[in-house]
N, C-alpha and C. Protein backbone atom coordinates (compact mmCIF):
# COMPACT_ATOMS: atom_id res chain seq x y z
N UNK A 1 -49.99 -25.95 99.45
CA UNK A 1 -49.90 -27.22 98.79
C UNK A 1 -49.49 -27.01 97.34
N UNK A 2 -48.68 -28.26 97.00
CA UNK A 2 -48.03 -27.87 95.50
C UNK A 2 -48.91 -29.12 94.82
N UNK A 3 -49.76 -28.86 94.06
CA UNK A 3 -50.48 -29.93 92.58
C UNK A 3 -49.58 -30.46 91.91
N UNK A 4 -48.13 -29.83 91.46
CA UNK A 4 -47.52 -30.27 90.56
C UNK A 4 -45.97 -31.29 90.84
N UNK A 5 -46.13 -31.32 92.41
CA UNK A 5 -45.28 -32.22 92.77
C UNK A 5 -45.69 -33.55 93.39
N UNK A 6 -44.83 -34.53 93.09
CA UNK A 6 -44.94 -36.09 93.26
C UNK A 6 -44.16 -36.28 94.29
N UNK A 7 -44.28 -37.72 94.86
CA UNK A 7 -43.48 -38.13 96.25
C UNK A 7 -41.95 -38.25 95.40
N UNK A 8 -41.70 -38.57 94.15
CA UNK A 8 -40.06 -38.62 93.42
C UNK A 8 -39.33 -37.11 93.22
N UNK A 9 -40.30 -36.03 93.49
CA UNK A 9 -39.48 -35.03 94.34
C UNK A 9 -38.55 -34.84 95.65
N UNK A 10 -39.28 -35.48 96.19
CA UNK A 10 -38.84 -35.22 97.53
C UNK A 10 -37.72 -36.78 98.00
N UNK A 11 -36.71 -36.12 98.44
CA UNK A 11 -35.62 -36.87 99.04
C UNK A 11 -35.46 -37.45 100.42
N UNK A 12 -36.01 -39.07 100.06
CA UNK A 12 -35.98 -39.69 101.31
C UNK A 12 -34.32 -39.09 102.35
N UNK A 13 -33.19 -39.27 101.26
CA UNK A 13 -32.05 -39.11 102.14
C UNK A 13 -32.15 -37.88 103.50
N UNK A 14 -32.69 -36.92 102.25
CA UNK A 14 -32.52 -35.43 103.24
C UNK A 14 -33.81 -35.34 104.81
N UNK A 15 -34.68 -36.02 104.38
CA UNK A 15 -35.99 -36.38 105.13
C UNK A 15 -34.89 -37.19 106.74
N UNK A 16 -34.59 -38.50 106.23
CA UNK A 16 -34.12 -39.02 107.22
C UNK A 16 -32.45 -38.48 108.03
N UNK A 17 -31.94 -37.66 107.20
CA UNK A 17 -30.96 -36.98 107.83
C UNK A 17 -31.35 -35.22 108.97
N UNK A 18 -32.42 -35.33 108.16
CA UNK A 18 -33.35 -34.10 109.03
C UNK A 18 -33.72 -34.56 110.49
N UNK A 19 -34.30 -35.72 110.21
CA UNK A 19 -34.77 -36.65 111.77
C UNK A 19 -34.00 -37.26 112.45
N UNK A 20 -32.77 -37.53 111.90
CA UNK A 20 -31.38 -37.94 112.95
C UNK A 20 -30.86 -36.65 113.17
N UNK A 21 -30.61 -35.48 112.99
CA UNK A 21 -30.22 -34.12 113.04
C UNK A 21 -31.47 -33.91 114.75
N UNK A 22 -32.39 -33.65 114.21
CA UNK A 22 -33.67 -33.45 115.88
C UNK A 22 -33.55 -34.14 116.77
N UNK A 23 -33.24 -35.25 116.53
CA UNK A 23 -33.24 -36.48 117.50
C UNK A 23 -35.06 -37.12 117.24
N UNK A 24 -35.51 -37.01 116.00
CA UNK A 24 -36.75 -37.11 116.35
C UNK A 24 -37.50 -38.77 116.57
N UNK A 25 -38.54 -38.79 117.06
CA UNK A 25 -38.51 -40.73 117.28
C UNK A 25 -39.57 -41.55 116.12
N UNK A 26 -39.42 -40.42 115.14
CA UNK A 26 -40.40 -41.10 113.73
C UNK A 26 -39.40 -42.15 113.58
N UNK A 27 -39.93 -43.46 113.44
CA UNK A 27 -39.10 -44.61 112.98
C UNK A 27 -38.64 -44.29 111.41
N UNK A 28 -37.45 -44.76 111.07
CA UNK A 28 -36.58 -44.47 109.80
C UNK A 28 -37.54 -46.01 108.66
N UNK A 29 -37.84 -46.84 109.41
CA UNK A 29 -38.84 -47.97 108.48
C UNK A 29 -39.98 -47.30 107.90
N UNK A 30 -40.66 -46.42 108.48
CA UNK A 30 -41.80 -45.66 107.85
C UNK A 30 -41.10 -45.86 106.56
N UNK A 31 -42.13 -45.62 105.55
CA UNK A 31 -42.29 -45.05 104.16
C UNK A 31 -41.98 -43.74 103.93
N UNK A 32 -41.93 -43.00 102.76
CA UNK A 32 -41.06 -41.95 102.99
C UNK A 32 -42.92 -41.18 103.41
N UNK A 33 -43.59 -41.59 102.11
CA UNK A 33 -45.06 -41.14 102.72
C UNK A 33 -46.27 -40.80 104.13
N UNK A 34 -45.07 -42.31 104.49
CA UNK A 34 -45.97 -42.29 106.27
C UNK A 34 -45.13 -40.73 107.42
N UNK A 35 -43.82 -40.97 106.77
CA UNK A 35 -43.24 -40.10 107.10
C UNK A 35 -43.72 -38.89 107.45
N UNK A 36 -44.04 -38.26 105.85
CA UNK A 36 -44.39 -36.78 105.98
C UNK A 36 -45.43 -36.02 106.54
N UNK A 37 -46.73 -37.82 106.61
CA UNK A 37 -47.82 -37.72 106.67
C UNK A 37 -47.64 -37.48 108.57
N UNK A 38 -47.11 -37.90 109.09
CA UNK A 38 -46.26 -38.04 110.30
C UNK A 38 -46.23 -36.55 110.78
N UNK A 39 -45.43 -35.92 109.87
CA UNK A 39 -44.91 -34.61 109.87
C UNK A 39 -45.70 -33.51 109.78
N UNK A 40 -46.93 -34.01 109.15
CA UNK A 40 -48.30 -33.48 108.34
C UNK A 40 -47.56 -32.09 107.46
N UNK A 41 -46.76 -32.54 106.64
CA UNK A 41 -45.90 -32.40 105.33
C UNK A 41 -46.81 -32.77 103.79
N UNK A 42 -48.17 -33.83 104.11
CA UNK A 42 -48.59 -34.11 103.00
C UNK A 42 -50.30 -34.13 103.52
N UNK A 43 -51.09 -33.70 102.38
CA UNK A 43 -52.38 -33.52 102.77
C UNK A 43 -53.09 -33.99 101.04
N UNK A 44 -54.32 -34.55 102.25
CA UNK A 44 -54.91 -34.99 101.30
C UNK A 44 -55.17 -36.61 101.23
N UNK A 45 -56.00 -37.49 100.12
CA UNK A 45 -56.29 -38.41 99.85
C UNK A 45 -55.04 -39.44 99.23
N UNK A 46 -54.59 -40.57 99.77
CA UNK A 46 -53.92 -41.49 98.89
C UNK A 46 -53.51 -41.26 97.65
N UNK A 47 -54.72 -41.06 96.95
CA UNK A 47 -54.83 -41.06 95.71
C UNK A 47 -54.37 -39.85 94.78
N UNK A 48 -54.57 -38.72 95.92
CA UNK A 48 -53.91 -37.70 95.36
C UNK A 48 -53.46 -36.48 96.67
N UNK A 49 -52.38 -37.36 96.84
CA UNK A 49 -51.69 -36.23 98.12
C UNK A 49 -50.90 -35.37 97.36
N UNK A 50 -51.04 -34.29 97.84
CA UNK A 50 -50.56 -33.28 97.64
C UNK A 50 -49.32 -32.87 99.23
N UNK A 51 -48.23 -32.07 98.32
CA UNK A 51 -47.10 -31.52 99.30
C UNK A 51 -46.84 -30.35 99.73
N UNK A 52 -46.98 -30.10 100.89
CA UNK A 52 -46.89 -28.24 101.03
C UNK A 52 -45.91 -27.40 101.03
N UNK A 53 -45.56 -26.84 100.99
CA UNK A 53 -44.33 -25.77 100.21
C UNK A 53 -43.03 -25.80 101.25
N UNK A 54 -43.77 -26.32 102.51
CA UNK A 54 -42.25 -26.47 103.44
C UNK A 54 -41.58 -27.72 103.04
N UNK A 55 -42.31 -28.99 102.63
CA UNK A 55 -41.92 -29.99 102.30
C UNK A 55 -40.70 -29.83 101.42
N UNK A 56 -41.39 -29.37 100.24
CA UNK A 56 -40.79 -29.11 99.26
C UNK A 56 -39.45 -28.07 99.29
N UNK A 57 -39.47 -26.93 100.21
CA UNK A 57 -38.43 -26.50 100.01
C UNK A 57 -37.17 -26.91 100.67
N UNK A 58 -37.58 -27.74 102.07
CA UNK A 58 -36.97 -28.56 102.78
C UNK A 58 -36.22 -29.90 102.52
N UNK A 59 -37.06 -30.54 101.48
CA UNK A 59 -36.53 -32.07 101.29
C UNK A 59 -36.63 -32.29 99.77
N UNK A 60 -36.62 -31.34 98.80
CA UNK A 60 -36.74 -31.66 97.65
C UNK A 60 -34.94 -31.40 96.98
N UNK A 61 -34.38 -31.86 95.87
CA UNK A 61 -33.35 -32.04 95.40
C UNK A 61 -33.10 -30.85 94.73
N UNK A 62 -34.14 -29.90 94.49
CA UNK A 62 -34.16 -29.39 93.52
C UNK A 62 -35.35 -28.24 93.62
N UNK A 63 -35.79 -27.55 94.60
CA UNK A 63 -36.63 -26.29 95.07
C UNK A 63 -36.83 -25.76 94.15
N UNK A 64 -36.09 -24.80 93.83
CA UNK A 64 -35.67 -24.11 92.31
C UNK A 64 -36.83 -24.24 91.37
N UNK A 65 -37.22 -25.68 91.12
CA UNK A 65 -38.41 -26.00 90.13
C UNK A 65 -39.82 -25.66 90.67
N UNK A 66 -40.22 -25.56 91.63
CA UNK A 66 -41.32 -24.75 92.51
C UNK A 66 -41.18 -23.98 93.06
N UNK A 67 -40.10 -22.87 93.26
CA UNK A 67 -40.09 -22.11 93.79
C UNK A 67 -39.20 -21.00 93.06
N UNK A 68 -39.55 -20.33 91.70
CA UNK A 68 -38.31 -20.21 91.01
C UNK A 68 -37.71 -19.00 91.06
N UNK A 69 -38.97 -17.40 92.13
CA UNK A 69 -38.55 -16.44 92.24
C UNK A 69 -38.34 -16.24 93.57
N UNK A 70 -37.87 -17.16 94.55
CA UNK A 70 -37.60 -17.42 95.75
C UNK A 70 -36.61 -16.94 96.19
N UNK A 71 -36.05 -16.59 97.41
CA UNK A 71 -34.65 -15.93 97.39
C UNK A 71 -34.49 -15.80 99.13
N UNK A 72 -33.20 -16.01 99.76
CA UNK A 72 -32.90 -15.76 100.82
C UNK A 72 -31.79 -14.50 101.00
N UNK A 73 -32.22 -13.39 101.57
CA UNK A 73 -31.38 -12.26 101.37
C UNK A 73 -30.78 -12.69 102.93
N UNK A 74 -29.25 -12.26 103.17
CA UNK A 74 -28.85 -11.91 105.02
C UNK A 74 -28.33 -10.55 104.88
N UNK A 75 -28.95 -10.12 105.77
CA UNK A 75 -28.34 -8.69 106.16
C UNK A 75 -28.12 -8.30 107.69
N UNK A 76 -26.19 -8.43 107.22
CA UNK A 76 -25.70 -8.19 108.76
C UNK A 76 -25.17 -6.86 109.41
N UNK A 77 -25.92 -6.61 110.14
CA UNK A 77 -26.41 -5.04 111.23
C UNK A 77 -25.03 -5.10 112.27
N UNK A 78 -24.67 -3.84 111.90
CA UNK A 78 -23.83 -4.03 113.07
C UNK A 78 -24.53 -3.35 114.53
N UNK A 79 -24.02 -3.72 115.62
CA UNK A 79 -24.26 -3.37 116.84
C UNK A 79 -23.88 -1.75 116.93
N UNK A 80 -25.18 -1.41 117.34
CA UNK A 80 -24.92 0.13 117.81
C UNK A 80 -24.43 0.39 118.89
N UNK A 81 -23.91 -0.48 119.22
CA UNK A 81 -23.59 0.35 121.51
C UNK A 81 -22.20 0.11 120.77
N UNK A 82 -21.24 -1.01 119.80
CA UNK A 82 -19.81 -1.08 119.77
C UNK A 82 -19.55 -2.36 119.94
C-alpha cells in the first residue's frame, strides 16, 4: 500500500481500457473507486483508502513518482539446441 497516493493519481482512462482489453464484466458506470475496490486494488476505510503498488504501477500516469528506483530489465537467451 502507498500512504502518499490519492485516487487523482490513478487514471480512470487506463483503468477502463485495461477492462475492455480482458473482456472483464466490471460495469464502466462504477466509480473509478468502486472500481478498484472491485479489483481489491484499494484497501482500507473511505476515509482513508489507501492504493497498492500494482494499482499504481498499472494505472497511474506517472509511476516514476512512487516508484523511482524501479526498472524492467529483458534479457533475450538464445536457444541452445539452434
Amino acid at each position: 500500500m502507498n500512504p502518499d497516493a490519492n485516487i487523482a493519481d490513478i487514471s480512470r482512462s487506463r483503468i477502463l481500457e485495461y477492462l475492455r482489453r480482458v473482456g472483464s464484466s466490471i460495469p464502466e458506470s462504477m466509480s473509478t473507486e468502486e472500481i478498484l475496490d472491485s479489483m481489491r486494488l484499494a484497501v482500507g476505510p473511505r476515509e482513508q483508502r489507501m492504493f497498492v503498488n500494482a494499482a499504481l504501477m498499472m494505472f497511474c500516469e506517472d509511476p516514476e513518482r512512487f516508484f523511482d528506483r524501479a526498472r524492467i530489465e529483458v534479457v533475450v537467451k538464445p536457444d541452445p539446441t539452434g
